[in-house]
N, C-alpha and C. Protein backbone atom coordinates (compact mmCIF):
# COMPACT_ATOMS: atom_id res chain seq x y z
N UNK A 1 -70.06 188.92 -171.50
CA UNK A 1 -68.73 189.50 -171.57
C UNK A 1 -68.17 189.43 -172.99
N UNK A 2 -68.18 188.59 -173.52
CA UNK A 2 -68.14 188.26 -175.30
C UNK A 2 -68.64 189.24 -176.24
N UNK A 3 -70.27 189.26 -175.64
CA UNK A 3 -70.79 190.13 -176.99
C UNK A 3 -70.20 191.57 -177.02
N UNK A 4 -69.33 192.23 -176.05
CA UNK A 4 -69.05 193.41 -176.05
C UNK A 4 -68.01 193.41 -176.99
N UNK A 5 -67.01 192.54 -176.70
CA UNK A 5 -65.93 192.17 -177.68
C UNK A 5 -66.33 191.92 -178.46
N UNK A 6 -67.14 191.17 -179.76
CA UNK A 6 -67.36 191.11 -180.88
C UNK A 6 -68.10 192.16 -181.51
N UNK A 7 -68.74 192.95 -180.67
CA UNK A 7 -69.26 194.44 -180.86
C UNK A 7 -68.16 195.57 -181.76
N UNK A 8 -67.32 195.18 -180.66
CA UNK A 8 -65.48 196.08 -180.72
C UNK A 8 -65.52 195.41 -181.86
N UNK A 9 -65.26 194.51 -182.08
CA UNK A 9 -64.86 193.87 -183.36
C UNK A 9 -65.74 194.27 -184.69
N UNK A 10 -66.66 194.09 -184.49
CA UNK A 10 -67.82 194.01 -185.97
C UNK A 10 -67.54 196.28 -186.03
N UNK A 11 -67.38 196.86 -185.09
CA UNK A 11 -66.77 198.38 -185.51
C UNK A 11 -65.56 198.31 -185.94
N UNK A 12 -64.74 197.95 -185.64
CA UNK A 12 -63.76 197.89 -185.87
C UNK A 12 -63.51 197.63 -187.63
N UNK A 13 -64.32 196.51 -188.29
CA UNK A 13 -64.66 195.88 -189.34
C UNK A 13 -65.15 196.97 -190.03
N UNK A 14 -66.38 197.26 -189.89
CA UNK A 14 -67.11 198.38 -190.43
C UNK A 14 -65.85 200.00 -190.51
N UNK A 15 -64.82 200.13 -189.52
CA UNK A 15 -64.47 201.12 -190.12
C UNK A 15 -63.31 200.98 -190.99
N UNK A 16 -62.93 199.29 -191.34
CA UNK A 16 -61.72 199.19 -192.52
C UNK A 16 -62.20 199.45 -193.37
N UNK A 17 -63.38 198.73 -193.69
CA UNK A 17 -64.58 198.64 -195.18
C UNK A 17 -65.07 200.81 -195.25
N UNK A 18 -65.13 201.08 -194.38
CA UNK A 18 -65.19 202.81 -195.04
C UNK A 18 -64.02 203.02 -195.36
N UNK A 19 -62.68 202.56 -194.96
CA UNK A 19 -61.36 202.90 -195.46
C UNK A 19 -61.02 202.56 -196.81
N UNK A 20 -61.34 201.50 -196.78
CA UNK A 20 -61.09 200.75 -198.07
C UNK A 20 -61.96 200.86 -198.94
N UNK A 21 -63.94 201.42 -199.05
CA UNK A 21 -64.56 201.66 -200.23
C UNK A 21 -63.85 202.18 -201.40
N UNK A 22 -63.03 203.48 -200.71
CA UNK A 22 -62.48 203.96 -202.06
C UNK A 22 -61.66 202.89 -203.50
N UNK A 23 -60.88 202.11 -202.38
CA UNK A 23 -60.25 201.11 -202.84
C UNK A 23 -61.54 199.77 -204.00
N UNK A 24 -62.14 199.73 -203.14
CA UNK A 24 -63.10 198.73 -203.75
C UNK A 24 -63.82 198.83 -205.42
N UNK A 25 -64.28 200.75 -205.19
CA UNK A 25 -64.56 201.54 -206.26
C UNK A 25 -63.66 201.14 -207.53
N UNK A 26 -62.86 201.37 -207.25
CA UNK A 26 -61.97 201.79 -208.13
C UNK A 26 -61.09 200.21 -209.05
N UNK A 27 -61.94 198.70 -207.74
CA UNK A 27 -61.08 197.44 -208.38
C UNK A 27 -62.06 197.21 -209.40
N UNK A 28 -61.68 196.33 -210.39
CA UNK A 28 -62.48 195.27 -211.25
C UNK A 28 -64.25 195.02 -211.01
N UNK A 29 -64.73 195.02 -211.66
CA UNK A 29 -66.11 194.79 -211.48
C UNK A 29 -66.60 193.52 -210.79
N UNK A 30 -65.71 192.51 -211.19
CA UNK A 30 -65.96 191.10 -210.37
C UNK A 30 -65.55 190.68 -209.25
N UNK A 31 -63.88 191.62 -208.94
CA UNK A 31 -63.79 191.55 -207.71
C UNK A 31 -64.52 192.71 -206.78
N UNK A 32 -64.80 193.51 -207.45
CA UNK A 32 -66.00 194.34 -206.44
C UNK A 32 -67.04 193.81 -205.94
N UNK A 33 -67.66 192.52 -206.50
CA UNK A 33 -68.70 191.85 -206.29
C UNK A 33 -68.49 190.80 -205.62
N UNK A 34 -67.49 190.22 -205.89
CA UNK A 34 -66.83 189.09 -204.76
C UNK A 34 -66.38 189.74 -203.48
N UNK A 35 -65.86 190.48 -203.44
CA UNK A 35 -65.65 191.19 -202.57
C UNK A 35 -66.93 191.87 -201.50
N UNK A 36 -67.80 192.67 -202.11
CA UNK A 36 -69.12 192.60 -201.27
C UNK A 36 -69.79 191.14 -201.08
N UNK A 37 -69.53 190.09 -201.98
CA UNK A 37 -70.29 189.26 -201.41
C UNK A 37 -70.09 188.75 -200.27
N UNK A 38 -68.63 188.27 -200.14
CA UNK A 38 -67.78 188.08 -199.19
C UNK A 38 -68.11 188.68 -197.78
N UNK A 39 -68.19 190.12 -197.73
CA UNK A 39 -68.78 190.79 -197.07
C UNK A 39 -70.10 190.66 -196.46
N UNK A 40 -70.71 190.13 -197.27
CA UNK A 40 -72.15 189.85 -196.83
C UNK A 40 -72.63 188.57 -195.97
N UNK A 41 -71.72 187.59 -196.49
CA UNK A 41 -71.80 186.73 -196.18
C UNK A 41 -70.82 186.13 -194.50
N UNK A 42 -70.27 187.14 -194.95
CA UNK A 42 -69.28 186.65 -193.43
C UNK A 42 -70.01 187.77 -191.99
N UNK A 43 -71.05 188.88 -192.45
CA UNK A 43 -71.66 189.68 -191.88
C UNK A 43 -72.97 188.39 -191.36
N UNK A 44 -73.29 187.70 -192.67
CA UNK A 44 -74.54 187.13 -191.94
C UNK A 44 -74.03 186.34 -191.23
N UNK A 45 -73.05 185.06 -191.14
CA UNK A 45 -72.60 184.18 -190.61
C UNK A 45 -72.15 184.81 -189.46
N UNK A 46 -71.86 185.88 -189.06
CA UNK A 46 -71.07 186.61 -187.34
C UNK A 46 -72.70 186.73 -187.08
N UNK A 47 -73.37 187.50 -187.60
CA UNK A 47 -74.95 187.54 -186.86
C UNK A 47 -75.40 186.35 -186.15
N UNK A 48 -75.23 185.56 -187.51
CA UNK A 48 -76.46 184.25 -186.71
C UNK A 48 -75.52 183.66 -186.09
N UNK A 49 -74.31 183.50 -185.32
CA UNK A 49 -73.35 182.77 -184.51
C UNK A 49 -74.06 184.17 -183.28
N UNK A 50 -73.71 184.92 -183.12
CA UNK A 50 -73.36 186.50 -182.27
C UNK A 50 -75.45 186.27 -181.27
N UNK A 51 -76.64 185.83 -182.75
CA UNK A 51 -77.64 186.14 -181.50
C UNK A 51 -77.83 184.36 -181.05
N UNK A 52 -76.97 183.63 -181.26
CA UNK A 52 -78.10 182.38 -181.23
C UNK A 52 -77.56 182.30 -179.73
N UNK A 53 -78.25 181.24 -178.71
CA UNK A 53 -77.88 181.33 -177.03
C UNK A 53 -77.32 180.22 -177.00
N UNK A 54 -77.30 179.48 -177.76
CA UNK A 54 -76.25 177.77 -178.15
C UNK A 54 -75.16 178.08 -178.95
N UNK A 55 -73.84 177.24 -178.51
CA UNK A 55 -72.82 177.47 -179.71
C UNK A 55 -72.78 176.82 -181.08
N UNK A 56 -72.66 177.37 -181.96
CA UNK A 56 -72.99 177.41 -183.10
C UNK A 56 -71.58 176.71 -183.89
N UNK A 57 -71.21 175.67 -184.55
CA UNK A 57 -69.65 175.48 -185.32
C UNK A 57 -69.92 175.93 -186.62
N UNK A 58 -69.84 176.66 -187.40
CA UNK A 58 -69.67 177.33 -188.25
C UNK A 58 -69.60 176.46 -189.63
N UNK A 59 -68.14 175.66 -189.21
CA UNK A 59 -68.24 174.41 -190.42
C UNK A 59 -68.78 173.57 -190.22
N UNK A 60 -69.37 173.19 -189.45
CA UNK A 60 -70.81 172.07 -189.48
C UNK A 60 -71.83 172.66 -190.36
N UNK A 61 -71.89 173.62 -190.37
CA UNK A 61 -72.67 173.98 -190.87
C UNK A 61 -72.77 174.34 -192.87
N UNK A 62 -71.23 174.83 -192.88
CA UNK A 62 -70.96 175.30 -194.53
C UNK A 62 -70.82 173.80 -194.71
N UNK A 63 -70.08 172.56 -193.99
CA UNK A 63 -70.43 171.63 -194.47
C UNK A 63 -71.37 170.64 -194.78
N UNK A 64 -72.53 170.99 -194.45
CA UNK A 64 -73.48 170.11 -194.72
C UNK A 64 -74.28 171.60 -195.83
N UNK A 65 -74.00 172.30 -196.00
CA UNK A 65 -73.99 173.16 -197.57
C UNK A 65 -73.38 172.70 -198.80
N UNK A 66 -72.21 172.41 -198.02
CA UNK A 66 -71.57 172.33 -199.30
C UNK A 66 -71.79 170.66 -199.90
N UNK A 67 -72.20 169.91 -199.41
CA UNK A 67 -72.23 168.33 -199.19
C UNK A 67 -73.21 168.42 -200.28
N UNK A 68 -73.93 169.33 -200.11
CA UNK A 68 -75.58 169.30 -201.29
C UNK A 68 -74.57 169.36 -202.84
N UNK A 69 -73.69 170.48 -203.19
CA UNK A 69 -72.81 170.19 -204.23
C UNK A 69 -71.93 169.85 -204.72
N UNK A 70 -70.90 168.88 -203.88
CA UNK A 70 -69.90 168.03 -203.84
C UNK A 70 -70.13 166.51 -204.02
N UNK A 71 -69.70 166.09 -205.07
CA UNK A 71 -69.87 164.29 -204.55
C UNK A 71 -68.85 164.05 -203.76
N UNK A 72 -69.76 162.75 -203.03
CA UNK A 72 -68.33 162.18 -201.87
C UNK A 72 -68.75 160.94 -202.49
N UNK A 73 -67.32 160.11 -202.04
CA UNK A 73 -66.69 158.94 -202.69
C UNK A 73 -68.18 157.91 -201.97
């Protein structure tokens, strides 16, 4: 019942980003790139949450990423 709704959703997504290319074109070179990265990255992170059959926490996960380049006390 979920995956239909996040279906709706991930179109929904896909048709701001055709709205807004023009917009994107036309920003800064670095935020064009932050900006797709952003994109890319929040595309892969809905994938691998969307096929896995276990629930997935998201920040368990960026946090033990980010732990590799942060010192902790």
């Amino acid at each position: 019942m979920i995956k239909p709704l996040l279906f709706t959703y991930l179109g929904m997504v896909v048709a701001v980003i055709i709205m807004d290319f023009k917009h994107l074109k036309q920003a800064a070179v670095i935020n064009r790139w932050l900006s797709y990265g952003l994109i890319v990255v929040s595309a892969g992170i809905w994938f691998y949450v969307t096929s896995l059959s276990k629930t997935v926490f998201v920040t368990t996960w960026l946090t033990q990423l980010i732990q590799r380049w942060l010192p902790l006390p």
